[in-house]
C-alpha atoms as a PDB file:
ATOM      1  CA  UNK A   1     -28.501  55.341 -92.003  1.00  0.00           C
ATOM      2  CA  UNK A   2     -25.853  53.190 -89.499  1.00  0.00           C
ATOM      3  CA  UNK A   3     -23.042  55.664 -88.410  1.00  0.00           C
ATOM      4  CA  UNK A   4     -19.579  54.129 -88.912  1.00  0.00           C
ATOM      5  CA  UNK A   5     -18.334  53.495 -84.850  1.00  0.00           C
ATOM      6  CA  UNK A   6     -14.721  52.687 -83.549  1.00  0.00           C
ATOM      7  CA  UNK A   7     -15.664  49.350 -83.240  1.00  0.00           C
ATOM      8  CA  UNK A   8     -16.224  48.757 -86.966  1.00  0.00           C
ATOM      9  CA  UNK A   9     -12.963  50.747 -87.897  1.00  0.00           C
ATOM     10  CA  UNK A  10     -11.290  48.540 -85.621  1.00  0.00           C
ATOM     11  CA  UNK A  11     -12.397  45.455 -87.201  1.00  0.00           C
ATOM     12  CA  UNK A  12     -11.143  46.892 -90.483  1.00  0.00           C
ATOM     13  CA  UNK A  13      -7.970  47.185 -89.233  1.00  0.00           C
ATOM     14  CA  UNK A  14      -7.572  43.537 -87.616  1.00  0.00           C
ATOM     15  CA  UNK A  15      -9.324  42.130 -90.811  1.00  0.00           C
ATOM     16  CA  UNK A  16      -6.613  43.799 -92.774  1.00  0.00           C
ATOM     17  CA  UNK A  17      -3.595  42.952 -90.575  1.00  0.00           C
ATOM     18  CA  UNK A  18      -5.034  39.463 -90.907  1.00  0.00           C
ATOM     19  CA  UNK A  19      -4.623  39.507 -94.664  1.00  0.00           C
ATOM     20  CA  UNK A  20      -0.986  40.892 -94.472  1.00  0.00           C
ATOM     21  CA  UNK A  21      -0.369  37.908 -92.541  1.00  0.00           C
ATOM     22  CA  UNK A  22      -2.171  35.609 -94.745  1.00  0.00           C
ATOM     23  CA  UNK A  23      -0.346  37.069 -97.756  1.00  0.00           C
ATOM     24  CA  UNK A  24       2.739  36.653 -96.252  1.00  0.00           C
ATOM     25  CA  UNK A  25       2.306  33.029 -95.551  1.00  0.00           C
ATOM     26  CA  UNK A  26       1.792  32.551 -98.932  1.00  0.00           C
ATOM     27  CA  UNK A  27       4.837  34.003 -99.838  1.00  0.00           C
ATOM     28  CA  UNK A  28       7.198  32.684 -97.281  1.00  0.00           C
ATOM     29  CA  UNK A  29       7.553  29.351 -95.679  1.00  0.00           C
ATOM     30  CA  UNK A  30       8.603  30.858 -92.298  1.00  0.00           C
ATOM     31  CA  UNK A  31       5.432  32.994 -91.968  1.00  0.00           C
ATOM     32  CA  UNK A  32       2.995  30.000 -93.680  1.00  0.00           C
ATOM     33  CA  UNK A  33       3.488  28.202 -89.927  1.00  0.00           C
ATOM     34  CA  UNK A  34       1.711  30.308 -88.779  1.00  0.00           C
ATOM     35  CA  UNK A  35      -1.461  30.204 -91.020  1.00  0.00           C
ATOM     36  CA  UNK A  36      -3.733  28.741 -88.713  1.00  0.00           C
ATOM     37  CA  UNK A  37      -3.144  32.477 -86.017  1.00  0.00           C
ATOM     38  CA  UNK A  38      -3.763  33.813 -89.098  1.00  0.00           C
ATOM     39  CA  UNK A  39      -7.331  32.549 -89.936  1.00  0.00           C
ATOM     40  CA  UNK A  40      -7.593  33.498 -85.832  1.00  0.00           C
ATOM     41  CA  UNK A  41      -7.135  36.969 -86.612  1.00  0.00           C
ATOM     42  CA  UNK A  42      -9.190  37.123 -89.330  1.00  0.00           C
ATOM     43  CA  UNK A  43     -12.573  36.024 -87.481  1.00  0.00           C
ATOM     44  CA  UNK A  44     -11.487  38.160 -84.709  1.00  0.00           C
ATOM     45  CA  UNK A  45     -11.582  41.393 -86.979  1.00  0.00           C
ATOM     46  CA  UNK A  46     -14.853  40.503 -88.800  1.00  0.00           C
ATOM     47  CA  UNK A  47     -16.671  39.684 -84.849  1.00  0.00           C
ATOM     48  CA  UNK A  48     -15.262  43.172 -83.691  1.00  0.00           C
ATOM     49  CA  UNK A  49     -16.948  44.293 -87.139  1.00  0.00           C
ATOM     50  CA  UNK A  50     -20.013  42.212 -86.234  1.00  0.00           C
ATOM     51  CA  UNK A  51     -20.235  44.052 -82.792  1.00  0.00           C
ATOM     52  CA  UNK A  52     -19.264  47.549 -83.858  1.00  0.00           C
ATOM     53  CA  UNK A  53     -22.369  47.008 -86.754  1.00  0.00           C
ATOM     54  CA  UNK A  54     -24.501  45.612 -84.050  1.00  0.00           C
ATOM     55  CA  UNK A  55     -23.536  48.523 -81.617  1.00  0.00           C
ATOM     56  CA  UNK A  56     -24.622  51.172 -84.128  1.00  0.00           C
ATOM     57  CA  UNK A  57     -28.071  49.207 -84.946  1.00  0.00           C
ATOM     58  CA  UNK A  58     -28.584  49.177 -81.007  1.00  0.00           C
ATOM     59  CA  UNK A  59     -28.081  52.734 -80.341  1.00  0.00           C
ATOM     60  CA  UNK A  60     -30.186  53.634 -83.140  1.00  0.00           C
ATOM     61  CA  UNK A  61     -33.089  51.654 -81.482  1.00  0.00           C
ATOM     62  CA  UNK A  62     -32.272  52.942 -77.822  1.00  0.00           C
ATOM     63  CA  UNK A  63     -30.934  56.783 -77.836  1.00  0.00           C
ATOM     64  CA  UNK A  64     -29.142  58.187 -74.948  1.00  0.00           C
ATOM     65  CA  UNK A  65     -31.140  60.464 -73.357  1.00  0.00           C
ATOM     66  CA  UNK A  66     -29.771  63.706 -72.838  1.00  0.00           C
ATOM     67  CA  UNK A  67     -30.169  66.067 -69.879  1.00  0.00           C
ATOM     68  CA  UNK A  68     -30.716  69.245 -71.830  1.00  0.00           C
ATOM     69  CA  UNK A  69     -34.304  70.630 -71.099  1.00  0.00           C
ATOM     70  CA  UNK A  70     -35.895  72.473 -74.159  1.00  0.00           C
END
């Protein structure tokens, strides 16, 4: 199973920040001029989701190793 990392929880976050924006620019004219940032910070949240999945798939495949002797 992939662990859920900061990166992923960030991505969330911008993804849904993106959204607000994206509803508000449907709603008002002043915040629809800047629809095109909007998209921006959209596809900036889902990479930073992107890297926080590929991140987790990475150190899955290549574990830290630890310094405790058994």
């Amino acid at each position: 199973m992939i662990g859920i990392g900061a990166e992923f929880i960030a991505g969330i976050a911008i993804v849904g920040i993106g959204v607000l924006f994206l509803i508000a620019g449907l709603l008002n004219p002043v915040w629809a001029l800047i629809m095109p940032v909007t998209f921006v910070i959209i596809a900036i949240g889902a990479a930073t989701m992107g890297l926080g999945i590929w991140s987790s798939i990475y150190e899955k495949k290549h574990p830290v190793h630890s310094n405790h002797h058994h």
